[in-house]
PDB file of N, CA and C in Angstrom:
ATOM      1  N   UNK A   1     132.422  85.495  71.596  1.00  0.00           N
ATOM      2  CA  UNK A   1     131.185  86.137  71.182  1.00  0.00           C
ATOM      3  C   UNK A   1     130.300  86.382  72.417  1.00  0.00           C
ATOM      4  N   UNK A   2     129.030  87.096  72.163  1.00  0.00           N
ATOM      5  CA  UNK A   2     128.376  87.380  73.281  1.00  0.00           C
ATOM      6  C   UNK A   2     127.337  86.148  73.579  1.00  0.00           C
ATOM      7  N   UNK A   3     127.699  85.022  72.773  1.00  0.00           N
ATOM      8  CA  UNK A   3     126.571  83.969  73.682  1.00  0.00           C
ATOM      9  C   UNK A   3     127.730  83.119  74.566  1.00  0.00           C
ATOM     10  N   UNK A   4     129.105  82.725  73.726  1.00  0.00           N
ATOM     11  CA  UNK A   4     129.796  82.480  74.731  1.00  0.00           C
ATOM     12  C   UNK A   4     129.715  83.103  76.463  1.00  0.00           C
ATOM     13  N   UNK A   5     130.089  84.730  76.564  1.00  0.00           N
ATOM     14  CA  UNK A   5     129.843  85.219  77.649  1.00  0.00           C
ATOM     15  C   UNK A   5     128.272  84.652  78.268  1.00  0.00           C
ATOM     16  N   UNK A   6     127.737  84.705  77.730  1.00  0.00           N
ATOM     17  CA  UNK A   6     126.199  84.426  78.236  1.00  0.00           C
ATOM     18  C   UNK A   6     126.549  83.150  79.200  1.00  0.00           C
ATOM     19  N   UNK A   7     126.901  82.248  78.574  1.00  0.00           N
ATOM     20  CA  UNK A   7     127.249  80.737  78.997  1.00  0.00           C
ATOM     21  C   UNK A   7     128.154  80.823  79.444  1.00  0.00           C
ATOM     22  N   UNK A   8     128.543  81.762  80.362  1.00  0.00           N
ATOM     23  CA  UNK A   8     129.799  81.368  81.394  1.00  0.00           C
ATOM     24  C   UNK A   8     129.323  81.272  83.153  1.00  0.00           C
ATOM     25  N   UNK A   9     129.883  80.442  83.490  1.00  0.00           N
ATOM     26  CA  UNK A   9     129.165  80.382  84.779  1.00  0.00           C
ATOM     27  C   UNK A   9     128.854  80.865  85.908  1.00  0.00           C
ATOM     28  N   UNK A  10     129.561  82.307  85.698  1.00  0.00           N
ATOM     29  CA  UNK A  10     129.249  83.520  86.411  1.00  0.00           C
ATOM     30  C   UNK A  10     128.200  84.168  85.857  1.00  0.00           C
ATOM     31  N   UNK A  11     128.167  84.265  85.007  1.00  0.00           N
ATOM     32  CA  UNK A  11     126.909  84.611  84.426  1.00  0.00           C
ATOM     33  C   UNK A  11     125.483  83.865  84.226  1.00  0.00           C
ATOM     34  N   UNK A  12     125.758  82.654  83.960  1.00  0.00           N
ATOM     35  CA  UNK A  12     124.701  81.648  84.654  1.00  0.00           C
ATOM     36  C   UNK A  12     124.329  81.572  86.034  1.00  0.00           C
ATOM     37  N   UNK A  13     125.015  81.798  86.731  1.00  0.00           N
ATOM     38  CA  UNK A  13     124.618  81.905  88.211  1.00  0.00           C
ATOM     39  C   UNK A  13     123.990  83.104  88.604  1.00  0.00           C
ATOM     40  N   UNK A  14     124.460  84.428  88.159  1.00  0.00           N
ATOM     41  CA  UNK A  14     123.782  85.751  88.282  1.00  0.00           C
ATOM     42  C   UNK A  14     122.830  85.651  88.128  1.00  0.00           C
ATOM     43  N   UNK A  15     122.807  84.925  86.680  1.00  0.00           N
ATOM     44  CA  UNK A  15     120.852  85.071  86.237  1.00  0.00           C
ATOM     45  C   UNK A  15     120.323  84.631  87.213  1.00  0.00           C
ATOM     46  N   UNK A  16     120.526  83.042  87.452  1.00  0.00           N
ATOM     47  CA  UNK A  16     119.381  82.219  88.392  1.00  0.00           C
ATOM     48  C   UNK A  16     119.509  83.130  89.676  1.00  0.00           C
ATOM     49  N   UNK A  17     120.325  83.765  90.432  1.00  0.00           N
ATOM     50  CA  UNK A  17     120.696  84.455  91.367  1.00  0.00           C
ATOM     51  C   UNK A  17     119.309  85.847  91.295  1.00  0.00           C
ATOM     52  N   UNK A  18     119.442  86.301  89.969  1.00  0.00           N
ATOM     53  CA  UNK A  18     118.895  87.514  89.888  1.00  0.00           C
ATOM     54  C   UNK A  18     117.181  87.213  90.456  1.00  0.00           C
ATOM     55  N   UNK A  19     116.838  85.724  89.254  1.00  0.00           N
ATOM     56  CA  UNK A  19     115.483  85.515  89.046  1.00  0.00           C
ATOM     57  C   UNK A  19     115.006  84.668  90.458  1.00  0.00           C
ATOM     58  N   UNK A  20     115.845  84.182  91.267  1.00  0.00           N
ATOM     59  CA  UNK A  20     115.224  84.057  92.646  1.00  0.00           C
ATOM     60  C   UNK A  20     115.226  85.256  93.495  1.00  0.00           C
ATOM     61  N   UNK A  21     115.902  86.264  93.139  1.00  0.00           N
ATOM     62  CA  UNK A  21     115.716  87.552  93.812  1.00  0.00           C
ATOM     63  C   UNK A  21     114.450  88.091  93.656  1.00  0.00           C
ATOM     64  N   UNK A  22     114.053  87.998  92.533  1.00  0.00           N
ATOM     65  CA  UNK A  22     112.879  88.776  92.104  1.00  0.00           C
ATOM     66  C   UNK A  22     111.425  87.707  92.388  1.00  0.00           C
ATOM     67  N   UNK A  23     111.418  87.074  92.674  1.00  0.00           N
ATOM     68  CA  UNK A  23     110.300  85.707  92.638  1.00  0.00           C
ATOM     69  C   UNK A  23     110.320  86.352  94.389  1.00  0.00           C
ATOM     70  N   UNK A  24     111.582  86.233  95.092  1.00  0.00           N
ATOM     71  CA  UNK A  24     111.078  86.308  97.011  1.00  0.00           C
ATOM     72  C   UNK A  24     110.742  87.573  96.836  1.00  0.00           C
ATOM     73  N   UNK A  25     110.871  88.898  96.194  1.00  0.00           N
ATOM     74  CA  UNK A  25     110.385  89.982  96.467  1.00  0.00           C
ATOM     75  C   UNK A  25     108.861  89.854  96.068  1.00  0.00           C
ATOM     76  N   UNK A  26     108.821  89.660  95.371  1.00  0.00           N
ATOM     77  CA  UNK A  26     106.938  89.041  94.602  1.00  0.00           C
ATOM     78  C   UNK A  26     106.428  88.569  96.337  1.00  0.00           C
ATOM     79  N   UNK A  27     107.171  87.783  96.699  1.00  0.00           N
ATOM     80  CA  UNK A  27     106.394  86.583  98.022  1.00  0.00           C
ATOM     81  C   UNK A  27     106.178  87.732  98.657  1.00  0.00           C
ATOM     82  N   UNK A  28     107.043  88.546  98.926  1.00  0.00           N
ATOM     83  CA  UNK A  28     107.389  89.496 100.298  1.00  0.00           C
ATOM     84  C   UNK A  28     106.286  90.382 100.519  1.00  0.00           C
ATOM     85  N   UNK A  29     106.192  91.061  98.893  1.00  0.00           N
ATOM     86  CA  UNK A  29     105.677  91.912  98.705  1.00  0.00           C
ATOM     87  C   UNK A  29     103.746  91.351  99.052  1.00  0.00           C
ATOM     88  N   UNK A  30     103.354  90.661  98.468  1.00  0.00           N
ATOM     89  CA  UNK A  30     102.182  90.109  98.414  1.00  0.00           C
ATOM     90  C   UNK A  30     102.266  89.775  99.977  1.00  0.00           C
ATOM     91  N   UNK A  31     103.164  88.733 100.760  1.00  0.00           N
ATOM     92  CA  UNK A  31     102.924  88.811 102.215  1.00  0.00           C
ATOM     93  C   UNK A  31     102.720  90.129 103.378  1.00  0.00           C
ATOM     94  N   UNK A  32     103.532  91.103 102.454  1.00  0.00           N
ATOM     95  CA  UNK A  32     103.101  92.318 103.001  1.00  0.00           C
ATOM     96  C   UNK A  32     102.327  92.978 102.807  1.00  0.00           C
ATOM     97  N   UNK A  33     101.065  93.010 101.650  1.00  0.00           N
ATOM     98  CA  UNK A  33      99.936  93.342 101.194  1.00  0.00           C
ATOM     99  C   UNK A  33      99.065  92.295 103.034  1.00  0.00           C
ATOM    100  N   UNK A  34      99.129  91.278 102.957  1.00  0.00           N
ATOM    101  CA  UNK A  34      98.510  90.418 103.425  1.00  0.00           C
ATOM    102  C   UNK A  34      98.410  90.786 104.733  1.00  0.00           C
ATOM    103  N   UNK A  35      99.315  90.896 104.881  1.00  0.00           N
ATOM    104  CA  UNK A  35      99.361  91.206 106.769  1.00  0.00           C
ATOM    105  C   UNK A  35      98.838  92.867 106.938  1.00  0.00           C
ATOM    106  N   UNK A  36      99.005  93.668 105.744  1.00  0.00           N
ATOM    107  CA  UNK A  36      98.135  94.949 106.504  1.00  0.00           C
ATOM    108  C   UNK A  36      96.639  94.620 106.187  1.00  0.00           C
ATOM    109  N   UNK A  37      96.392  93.574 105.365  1.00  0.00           N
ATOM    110  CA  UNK A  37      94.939  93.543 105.157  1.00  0.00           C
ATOM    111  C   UNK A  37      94.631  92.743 106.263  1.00  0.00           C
ATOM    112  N   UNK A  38      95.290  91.860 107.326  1.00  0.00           N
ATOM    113  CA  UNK A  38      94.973  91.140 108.242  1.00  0.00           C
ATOM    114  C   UNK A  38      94.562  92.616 109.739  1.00  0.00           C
ATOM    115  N   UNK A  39      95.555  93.462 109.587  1.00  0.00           N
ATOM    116  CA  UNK A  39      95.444  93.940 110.388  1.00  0.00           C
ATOM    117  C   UNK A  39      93.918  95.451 110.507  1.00  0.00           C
ATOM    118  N   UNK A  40      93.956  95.687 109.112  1.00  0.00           N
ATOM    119  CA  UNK A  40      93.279  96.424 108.455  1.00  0.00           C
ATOM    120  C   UNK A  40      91.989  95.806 109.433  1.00  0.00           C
ATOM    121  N   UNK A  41      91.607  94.902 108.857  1.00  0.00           N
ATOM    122  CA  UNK A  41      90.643  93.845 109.102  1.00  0.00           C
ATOM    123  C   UNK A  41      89.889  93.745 110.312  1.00  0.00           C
ATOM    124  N   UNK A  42      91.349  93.319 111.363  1.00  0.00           N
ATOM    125  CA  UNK A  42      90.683  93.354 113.169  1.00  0.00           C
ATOM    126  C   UNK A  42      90.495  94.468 113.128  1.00  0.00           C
ATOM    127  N   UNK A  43      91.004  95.858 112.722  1.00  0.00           N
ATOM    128  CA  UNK A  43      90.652  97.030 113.564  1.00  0.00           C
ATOM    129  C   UNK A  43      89.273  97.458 112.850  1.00  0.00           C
ATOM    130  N   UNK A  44      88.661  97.017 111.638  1.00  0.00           N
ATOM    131  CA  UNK A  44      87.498  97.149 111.354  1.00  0.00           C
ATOM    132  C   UNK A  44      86.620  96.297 111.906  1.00  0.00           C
ATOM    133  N   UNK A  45      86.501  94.966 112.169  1.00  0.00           N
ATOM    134  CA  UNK A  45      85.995  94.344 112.982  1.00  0.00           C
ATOM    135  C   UNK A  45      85.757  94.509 114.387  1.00  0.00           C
ATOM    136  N   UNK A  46      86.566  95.103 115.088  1.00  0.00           N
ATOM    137  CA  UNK A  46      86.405  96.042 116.247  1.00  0.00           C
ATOM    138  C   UNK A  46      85.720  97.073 116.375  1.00  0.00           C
ATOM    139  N   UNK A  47      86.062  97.885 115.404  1.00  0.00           N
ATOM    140  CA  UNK A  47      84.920  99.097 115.120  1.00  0.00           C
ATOM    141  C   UNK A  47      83.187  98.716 114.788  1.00  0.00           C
ATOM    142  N   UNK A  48      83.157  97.832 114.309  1.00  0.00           N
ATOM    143  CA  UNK A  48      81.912  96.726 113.984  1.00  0.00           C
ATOM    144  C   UNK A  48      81.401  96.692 114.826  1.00  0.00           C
ATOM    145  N   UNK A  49      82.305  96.155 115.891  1.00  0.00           N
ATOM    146  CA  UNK A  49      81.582  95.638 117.449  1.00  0.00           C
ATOM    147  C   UNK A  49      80.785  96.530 117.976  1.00  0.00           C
ATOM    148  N   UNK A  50      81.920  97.770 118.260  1.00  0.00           N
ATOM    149  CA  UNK A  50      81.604  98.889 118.796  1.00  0.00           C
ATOM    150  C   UNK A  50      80.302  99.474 118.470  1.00  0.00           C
ATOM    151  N   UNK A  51      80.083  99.365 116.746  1.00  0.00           N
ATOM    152  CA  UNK A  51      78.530 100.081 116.199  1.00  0.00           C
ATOM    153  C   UNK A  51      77.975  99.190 116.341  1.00  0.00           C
ATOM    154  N   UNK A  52      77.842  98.009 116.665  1.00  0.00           N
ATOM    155  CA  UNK A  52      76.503  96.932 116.860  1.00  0.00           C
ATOM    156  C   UNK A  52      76.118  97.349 118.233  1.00  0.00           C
ATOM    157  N   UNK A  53      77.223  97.702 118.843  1.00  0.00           N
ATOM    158  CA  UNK A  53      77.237  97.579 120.609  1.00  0.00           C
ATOM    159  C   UNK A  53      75.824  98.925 120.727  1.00  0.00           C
ATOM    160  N   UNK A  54      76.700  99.723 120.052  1.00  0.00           N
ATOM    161  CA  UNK A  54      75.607 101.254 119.945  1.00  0.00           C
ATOM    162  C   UNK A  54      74.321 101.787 119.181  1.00  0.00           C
ATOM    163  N   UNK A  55      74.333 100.686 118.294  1.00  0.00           N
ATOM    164  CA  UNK A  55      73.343 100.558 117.497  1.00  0.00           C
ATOM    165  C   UNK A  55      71.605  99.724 118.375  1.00  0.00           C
ATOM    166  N   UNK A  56      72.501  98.730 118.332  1.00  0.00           N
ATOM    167  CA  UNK A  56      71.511  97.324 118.738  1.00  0.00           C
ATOM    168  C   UNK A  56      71.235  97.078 120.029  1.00  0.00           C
ATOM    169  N   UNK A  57      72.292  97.164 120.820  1.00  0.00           N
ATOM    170  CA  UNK A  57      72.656  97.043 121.925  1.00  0.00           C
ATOM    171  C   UNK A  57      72.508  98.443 123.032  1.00  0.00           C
ATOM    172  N   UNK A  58      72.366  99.739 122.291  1.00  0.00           N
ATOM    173  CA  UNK A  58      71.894 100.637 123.064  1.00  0.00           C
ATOM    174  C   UNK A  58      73.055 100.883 123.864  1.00  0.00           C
ATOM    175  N   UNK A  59      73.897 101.024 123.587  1.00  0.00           N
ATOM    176  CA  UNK A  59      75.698 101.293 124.839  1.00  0.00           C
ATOM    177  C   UNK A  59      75.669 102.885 124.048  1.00  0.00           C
ATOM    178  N   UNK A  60      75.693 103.401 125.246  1.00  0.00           N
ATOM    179  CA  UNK A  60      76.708 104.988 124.796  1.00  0.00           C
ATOM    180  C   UNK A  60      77.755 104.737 124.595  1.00  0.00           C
ATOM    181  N   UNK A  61      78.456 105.296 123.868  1.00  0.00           N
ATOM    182  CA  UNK A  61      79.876 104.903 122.897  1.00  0.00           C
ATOM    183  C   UNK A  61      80.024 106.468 123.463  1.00  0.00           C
ATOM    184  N   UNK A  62      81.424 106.670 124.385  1.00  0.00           N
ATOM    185  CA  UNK A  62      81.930 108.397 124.458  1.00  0.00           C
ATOM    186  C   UNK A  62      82.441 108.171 123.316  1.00  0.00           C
ATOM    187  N   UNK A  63      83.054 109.514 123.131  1.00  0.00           N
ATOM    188  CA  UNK A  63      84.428 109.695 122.232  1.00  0.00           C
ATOM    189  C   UNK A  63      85.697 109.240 122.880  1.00  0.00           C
ATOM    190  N   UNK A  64      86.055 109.506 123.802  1.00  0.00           N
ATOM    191  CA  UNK A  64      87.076 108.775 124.590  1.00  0.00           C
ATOM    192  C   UNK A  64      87.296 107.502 124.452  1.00  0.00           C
ATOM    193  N   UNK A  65      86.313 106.558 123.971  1.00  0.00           N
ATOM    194  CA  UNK A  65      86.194 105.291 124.076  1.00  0.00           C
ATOM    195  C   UNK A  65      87.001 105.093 122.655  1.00  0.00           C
ATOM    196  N   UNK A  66      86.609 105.681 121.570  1.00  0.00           N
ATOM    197  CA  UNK A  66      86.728 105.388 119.711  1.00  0.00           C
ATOM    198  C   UNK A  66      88.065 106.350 119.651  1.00  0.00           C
ATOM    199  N   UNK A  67      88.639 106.722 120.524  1.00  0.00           N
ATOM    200  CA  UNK A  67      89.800 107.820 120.292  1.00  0.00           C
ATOM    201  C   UNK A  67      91.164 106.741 120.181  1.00  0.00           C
ATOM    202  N   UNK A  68      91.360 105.404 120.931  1.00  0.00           N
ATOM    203  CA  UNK A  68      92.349 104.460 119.894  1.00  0.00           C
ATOM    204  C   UNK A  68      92.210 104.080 119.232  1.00  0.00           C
ATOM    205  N   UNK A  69      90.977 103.718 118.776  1.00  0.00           N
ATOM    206  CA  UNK A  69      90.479 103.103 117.151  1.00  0.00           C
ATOM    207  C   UNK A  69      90.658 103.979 115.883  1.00  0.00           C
ATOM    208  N   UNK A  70      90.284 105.411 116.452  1.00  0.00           N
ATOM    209  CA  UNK A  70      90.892 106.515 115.398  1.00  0.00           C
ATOM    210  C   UNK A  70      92.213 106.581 115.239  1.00  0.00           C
ATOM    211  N   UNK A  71      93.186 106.499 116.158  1.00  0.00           N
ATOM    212  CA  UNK A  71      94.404 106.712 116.180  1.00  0.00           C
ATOM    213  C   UNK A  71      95.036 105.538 115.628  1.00  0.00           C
ATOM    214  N   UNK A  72      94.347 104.434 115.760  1.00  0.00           N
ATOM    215  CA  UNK A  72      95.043 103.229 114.769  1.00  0.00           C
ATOM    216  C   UNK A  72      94.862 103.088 113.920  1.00  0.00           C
ATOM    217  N   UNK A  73      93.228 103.784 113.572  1.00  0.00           N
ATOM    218  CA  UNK A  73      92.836 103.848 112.096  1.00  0.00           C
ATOM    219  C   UNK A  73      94.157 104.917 110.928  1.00  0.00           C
ATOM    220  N   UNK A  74      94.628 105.854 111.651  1.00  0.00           N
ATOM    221  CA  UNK A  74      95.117 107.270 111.372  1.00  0.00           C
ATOM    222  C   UNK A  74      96.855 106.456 110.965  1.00  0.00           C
ATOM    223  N   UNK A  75      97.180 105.214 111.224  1.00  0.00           N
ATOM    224  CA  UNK A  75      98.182 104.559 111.003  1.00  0.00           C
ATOM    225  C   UNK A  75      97.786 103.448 109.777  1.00  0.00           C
ATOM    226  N   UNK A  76      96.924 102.691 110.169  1.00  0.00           N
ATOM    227  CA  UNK A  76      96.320 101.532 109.155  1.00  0.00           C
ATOM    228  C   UNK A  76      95.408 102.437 107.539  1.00  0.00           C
ATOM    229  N   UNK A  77      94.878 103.250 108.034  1.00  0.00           N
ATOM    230  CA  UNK A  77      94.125 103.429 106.585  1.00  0.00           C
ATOM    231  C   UNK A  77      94.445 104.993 106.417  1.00  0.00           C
ATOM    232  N   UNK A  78      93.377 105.883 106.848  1.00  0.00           N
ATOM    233  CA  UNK A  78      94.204 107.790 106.939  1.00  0.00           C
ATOM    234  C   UNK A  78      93.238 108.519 107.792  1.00  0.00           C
ATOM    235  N   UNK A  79      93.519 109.474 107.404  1.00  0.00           N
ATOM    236  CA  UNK A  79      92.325 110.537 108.494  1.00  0.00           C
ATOM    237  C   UNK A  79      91.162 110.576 108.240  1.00  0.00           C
ATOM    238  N   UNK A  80      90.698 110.211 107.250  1.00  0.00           N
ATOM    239  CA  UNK A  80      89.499 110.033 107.103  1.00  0.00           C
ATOM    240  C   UNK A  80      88.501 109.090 107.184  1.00  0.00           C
ATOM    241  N   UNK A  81      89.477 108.148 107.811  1.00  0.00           N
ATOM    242  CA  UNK A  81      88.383 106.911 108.136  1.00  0.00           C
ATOM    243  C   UNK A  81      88.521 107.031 109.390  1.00  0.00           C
ATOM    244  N   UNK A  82      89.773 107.690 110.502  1.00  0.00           N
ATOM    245  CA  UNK A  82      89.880 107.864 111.451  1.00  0.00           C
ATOM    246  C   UNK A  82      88.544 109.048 112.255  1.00  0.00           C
ATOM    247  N   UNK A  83      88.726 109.750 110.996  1.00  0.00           N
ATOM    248  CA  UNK A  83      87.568 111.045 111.379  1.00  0.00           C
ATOM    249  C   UNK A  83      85.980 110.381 111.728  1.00  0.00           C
ATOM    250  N   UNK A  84      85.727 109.307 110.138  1.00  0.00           N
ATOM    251  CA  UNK A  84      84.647 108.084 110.369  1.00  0.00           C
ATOM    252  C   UNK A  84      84.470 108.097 111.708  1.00  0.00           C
ATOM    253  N   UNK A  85      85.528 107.445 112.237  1.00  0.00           N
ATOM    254  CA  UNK A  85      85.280 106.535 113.733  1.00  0.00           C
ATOM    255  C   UNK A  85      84.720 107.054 114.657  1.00  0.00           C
ATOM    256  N   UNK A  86      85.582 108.164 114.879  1.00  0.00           N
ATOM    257  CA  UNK A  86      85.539 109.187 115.766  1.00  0.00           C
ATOM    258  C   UNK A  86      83.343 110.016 115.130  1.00  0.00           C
ATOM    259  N   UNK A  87      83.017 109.634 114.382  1.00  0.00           N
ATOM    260  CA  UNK A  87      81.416 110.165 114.439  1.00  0.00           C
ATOM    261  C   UNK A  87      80.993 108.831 114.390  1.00  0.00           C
ATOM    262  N   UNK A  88      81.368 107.994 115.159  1.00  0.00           N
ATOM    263  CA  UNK A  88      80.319 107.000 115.536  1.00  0.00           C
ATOM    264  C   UNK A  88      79.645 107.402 116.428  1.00  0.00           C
ATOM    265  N   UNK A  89      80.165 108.064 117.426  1.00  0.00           N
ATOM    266  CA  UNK A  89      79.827 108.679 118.965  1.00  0.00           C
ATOM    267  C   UNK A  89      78.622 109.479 118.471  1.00  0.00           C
ATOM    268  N   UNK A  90      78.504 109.986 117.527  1.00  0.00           N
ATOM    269  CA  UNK A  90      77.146 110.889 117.307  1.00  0.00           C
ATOM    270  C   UNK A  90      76.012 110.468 116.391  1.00  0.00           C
ATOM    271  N   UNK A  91      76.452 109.301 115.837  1.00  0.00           N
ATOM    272  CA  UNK A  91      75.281 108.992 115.015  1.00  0.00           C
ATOM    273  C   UNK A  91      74.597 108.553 115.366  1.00  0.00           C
ATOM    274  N   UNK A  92      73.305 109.239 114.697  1.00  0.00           N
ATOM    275  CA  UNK A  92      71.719 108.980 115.395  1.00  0.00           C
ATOM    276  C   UNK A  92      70.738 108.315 115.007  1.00  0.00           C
ATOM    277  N   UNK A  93      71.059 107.845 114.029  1.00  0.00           N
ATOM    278  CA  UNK A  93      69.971 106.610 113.169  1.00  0.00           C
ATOM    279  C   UNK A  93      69.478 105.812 113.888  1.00  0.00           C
ATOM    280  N   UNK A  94      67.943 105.656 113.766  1.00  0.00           N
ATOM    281  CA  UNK A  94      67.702 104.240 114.629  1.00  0.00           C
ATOM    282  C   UNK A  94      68.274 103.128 113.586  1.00  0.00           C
ATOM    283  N   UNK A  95      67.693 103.189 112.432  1.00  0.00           N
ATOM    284  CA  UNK A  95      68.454 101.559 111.851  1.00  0.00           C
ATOM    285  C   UNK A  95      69.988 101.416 111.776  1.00  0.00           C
ATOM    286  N   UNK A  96      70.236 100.252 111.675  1.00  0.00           N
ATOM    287  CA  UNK A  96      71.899 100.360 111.449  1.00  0.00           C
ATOM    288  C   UNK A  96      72.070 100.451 109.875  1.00  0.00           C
ATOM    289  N   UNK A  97      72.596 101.255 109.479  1.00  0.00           N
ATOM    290  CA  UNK A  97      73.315 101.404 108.300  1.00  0.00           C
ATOM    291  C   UNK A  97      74.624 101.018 108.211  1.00  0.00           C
ATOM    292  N   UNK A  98      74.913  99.990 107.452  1.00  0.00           N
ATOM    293  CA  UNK A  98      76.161  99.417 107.173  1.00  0.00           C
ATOM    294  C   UNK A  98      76.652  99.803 106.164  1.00  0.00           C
ATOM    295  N   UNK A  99      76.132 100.604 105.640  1.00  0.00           N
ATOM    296  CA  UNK A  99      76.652 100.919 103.918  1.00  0.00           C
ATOM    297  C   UNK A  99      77.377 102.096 104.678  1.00  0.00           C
ATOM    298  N   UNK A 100      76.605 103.249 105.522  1.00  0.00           N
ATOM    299  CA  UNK A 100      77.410 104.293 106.413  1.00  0.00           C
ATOM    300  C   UNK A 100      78.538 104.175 106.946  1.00  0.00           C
ATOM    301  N   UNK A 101      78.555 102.852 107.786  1.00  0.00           N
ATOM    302  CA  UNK A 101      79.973 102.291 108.578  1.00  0.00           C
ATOM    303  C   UNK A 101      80.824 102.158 107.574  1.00  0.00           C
ATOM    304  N   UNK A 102      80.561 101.122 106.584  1.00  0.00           N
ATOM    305  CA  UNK A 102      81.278  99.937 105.542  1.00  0.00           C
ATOM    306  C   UNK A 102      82.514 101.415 104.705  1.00  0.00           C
ATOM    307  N   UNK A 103      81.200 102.602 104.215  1.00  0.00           N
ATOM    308  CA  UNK A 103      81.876 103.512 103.262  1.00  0.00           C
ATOM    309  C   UNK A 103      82.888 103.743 103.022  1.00  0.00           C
ATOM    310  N   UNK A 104      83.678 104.247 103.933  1.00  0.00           N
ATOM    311  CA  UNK A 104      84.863 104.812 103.830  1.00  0.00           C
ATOM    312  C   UNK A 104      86.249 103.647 104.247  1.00  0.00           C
ATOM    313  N   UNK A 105      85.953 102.277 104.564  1.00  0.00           N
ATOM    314  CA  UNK A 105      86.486 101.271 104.688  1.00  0.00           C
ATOM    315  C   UNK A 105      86.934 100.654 103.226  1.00  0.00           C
ATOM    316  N   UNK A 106      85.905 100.347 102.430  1.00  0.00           N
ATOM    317  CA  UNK A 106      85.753  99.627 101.487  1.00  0.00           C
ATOM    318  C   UNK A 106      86.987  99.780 100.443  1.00  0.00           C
ATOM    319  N   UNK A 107      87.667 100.766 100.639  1.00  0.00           N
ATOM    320  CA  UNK A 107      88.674 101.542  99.582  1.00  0.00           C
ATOM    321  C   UNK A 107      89.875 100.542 100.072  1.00  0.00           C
ATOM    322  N   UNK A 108      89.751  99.750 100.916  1.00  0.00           N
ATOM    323  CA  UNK A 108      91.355  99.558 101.636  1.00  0.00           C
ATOM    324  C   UNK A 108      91.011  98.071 102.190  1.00  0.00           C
ATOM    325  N   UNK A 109      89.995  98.077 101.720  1.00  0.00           N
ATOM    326  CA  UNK A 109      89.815  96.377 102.146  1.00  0.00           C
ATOM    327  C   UNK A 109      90.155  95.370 101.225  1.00  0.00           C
ATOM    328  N   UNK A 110      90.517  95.587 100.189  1.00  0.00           N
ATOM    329  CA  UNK A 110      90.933  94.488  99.059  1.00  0.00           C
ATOM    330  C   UNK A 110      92.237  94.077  99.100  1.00  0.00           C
ATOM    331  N   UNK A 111      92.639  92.853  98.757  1.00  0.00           N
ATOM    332  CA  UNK A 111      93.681  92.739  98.372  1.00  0.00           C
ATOM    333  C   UNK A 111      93.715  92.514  97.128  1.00  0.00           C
ATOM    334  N   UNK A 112      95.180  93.303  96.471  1.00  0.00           N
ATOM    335  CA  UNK A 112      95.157  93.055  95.084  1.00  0.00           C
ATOM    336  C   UNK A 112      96.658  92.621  94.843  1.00  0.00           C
TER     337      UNK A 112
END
């Protein structure tokens, strides 16, 4: 019958075989959520620096300067947060606006 087959020990082993397959992909998967949010992370924290530096600190920021931060952004998140970066160099606000910086970040900062 088909519970016999069930209970044969090739088939007992598949299962447990199958259901530790699927449990390390779960780990993998979530460790790999983790590490782009780690990396996500420094390169926003860097960019941070950079607008405190130009904000608070009064540093001319070229474009030349934010042109690897765009280009890593353009790998880590898309072009449009890369584009972000790249108008740090022109923004003219005296206060710092963090909601301005934060904006276009916020979409890619979670882990879920």
């Amino acid at each position: 019958t088909w519970l016999d087959r069930l209970l044969e020990p090739t088939t007992v082993i598949a299962l447990i075989v199958a259901i530790f397959s699927f449990a390390q992909l779960k780990i993998a998967s979530k460790q790999r959520r983790q590490e782009m949010f780690e990396k996500r992370w420094d390169l926003y924290t860097r960019v941070f620096d950079l607008f405190y530096r130009k904000q608070v600190l009064k540093e001319k920021i070229e474009p030349v300067t934010l042109l690897p931060y765009a280009n890593e952004a353009n790998f880590l998140f898309d072009k449009k947060v890369a584009k972000h970066i790249m108008s740090i160099a022109n923004y003219s606000e005296e206060n710092i606006d963090y909601d301005w910086l934060n904006k276009p970040f916020r979409k890619y900062m979670r882990i879920k």
